[in-house]
N, C-alpha and C. Protein backbone atom coordinates (compact mmCIF):
# COMPACT_ATOMS: atom_id res chain seq x y z
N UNK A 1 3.43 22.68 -0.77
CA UNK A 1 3.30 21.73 0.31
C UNK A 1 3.99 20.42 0.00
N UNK A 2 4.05 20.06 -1.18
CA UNK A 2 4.63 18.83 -1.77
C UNK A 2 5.90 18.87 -1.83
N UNK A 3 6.92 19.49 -1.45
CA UNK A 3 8.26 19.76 -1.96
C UNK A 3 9.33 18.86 -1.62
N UNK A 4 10.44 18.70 -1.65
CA UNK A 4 11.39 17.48 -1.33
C UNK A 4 11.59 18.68 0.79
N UNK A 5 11.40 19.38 0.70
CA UNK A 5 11.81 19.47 2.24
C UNK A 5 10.56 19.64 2.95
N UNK A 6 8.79 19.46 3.19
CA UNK A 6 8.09 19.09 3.47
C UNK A 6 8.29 18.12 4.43
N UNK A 7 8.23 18.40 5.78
CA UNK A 7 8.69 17.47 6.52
C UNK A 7 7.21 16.94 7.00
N UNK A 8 6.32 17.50 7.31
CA UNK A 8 4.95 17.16 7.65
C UNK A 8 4.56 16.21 6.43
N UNK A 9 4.21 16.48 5.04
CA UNK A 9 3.96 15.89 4.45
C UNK A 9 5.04 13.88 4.05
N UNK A 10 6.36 14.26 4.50
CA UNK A 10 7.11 13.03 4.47
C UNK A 10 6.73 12.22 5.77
N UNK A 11 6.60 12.54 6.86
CA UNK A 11 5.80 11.92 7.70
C UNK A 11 4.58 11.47 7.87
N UNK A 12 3.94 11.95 7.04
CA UNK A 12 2.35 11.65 6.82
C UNK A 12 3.06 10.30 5.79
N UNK A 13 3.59 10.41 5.06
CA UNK A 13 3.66 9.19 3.90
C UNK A 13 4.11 7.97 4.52
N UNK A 14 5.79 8.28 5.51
CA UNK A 14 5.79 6.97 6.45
C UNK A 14 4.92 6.44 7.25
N UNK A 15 4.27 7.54 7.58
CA UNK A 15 3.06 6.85 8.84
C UNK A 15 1.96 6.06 7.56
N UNK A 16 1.65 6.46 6.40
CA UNK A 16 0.34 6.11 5.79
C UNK A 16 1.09 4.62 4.84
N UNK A 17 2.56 4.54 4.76
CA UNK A 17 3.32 3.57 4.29
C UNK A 17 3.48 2.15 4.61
N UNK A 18 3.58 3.02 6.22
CA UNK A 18 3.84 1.54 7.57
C UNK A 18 2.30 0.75 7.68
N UNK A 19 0.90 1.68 7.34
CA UNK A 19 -0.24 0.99 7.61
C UNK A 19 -0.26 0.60 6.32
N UNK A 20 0.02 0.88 5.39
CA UNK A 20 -0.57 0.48 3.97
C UNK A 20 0.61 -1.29 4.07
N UNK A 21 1.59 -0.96 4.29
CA UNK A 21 2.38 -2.34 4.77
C UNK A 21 1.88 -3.66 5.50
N UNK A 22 1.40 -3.26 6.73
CA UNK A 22 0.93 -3.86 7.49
C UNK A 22 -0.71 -4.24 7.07
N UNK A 23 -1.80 -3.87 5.92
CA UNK A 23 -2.92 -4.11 5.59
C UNK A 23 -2.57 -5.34 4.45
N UNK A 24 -1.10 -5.08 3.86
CA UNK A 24 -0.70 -6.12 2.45
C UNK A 24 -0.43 -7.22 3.13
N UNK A 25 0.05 -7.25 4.46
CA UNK A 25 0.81 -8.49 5.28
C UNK A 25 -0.44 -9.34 5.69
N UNK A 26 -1.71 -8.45 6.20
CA UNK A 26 -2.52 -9.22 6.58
C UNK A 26 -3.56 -9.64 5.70
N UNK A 27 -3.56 -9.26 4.29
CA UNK A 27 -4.52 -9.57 3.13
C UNK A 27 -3.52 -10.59 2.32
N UNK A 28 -1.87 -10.64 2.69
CA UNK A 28 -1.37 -11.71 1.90
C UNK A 28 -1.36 -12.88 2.69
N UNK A 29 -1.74 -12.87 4.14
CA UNK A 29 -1.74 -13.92 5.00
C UNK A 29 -3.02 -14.67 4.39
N UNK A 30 -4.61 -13.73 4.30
CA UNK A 30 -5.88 -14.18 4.14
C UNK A 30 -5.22 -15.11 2.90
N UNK A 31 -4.90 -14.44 2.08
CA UNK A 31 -4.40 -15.04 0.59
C UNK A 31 -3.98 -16.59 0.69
N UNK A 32 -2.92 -16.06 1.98
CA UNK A 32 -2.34 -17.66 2.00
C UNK A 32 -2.99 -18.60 2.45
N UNK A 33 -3.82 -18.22 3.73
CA UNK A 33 -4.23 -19.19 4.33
C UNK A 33 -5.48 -19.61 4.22
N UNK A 34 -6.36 -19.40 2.61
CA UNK A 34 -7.03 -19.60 1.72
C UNK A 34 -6.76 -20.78 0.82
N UNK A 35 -6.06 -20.60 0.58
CA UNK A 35 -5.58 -21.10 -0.51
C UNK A 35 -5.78 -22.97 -0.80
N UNK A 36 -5.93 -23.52 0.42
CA UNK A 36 -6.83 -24.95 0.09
C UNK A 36 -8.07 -25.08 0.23
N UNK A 37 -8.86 -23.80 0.45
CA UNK A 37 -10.20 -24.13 0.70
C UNK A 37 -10.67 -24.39 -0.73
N UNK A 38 -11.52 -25.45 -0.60
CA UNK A 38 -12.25 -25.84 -1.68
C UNK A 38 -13.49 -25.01 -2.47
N UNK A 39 -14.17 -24.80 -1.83
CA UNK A 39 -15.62 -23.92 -1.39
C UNK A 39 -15.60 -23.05 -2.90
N UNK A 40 -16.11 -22.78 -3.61
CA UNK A 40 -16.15 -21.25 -4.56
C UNK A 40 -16.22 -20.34 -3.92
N UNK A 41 -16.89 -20.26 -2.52
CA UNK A 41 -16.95 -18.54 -1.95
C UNK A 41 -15.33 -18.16 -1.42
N UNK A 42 -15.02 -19.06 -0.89
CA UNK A 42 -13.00 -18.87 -0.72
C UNK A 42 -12.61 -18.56 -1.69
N UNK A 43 -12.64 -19.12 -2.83
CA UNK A 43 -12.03 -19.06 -3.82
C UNK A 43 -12.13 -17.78 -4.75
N UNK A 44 -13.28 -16.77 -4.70
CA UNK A 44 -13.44 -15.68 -5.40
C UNK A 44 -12.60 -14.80 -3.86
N UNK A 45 -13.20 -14.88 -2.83
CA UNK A 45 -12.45 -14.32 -1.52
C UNK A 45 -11.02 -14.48 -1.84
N UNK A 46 -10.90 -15.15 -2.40
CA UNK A 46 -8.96 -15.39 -2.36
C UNK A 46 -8.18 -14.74 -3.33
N UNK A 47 -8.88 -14.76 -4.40
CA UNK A 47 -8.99 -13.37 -5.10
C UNK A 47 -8.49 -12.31 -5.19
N UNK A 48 -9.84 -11.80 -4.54
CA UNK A 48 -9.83 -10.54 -4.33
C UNK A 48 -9.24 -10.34 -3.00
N UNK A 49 -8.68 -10.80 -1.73
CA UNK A 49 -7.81 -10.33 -0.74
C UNK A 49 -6.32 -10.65 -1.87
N UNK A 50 -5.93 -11.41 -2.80
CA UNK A 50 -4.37 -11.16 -3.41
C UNK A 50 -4.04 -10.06 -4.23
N UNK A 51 -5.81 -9.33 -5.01
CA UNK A 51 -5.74 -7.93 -5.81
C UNK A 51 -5.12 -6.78 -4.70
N UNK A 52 -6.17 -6.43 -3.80
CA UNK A 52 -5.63 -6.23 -2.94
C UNK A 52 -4.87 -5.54 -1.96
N UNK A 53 -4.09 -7.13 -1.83
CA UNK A 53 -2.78 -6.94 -1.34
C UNK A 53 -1.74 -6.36 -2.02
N UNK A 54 -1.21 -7.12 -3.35
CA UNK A 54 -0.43 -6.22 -4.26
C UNK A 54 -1.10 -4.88 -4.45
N UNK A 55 -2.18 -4.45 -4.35
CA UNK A 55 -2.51 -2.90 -4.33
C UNK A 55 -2.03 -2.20 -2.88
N UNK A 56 -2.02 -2.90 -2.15
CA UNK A 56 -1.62 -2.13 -0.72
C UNK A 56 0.00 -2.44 -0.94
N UNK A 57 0.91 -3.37 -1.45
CA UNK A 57 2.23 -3.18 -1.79
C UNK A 57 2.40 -2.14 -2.48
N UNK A 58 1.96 -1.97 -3.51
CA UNK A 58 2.32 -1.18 -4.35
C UNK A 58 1.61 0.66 -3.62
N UNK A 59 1.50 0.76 -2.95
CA UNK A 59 0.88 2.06 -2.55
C UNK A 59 1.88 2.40 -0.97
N UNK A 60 2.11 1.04 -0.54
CA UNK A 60 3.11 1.43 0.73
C UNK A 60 4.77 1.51 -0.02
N UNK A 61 4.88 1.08 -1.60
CA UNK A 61 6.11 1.48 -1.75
C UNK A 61 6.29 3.03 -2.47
N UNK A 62 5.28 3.32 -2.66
CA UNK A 62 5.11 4.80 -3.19
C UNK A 62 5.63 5.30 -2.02
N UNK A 63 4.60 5.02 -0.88
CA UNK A 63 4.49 6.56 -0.04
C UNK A 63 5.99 5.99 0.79
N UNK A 64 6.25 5.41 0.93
CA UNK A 64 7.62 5.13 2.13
C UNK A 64 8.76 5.34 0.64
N UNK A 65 8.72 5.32 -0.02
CA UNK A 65 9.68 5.99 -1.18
C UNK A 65 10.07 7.52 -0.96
N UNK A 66 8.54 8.06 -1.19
CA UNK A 66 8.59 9.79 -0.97
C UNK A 66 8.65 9.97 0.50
N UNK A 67 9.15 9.13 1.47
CA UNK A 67 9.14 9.55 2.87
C UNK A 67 10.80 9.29 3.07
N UNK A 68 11.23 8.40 2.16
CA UNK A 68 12.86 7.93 2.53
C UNK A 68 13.55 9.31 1.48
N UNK A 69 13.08 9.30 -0.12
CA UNK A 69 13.85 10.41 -0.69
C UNK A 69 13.29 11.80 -0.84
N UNK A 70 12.25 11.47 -0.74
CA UNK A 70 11.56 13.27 -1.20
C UNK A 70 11.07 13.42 -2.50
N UNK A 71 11.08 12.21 -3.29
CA UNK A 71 11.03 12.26 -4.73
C UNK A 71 10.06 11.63 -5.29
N UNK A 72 9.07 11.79 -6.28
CA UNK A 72 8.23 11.31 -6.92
C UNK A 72 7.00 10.98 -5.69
N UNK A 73 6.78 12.06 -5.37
CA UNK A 73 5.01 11.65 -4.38
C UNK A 73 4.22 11.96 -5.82
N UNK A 74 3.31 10.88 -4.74
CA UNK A 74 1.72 11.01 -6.19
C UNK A 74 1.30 12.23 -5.91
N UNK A 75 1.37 13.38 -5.17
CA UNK A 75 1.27 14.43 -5.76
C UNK A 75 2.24 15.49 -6.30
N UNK A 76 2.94 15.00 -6.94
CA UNK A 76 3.93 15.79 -7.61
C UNK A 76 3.88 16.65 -8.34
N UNK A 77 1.99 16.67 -8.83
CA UNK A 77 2.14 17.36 -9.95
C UNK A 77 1.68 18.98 -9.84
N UNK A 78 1.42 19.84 -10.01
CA UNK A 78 0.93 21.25 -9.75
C UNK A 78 -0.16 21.74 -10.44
N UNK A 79 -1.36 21.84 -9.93
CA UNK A 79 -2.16 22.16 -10.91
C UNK A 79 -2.96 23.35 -11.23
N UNK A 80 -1.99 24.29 -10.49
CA UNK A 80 -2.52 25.40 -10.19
C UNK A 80 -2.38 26.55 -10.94
């Protein structure tokens, strides 16, 4: 199911790429527009929406990777 010509599965990754994109845009906005609050509860909040975000970058460049080449999906591996 994982293979470089998997066309169902490369579409599932752009579609799960474009939202994982669009969740980093709006947790790096919280990030930003945090960022003078004084308060300690902002400030642990600010945090943890910038962990995150670089976690939702880093997961929309996986899957829109294996949706542009076919290569290296996180399930690549076979365990059968």
């Amino acid at each position: 199911m994982w293979d470089e010509q998997d066309e169902t599965a490369r579409w599932v990754h752009l579609i799960c790429g474009i939202v994982f994109l669009m969740i980093a845009l709006g947790l790096g906005y919280v990030s930003i527009a945090s960022w003078d609050s004084d308060s300690g509860y902002r400030s642990y909040g600010r945090g943890g929406s910038g962990t995150l975000c670089l976690g939702a970058i880093y997961l929309s460049i996986r899957c829109l990777w294996y949706a542009v080449t076919g290569k290296n999906n996180i399930n690549r591996d076979d365990f059968d």
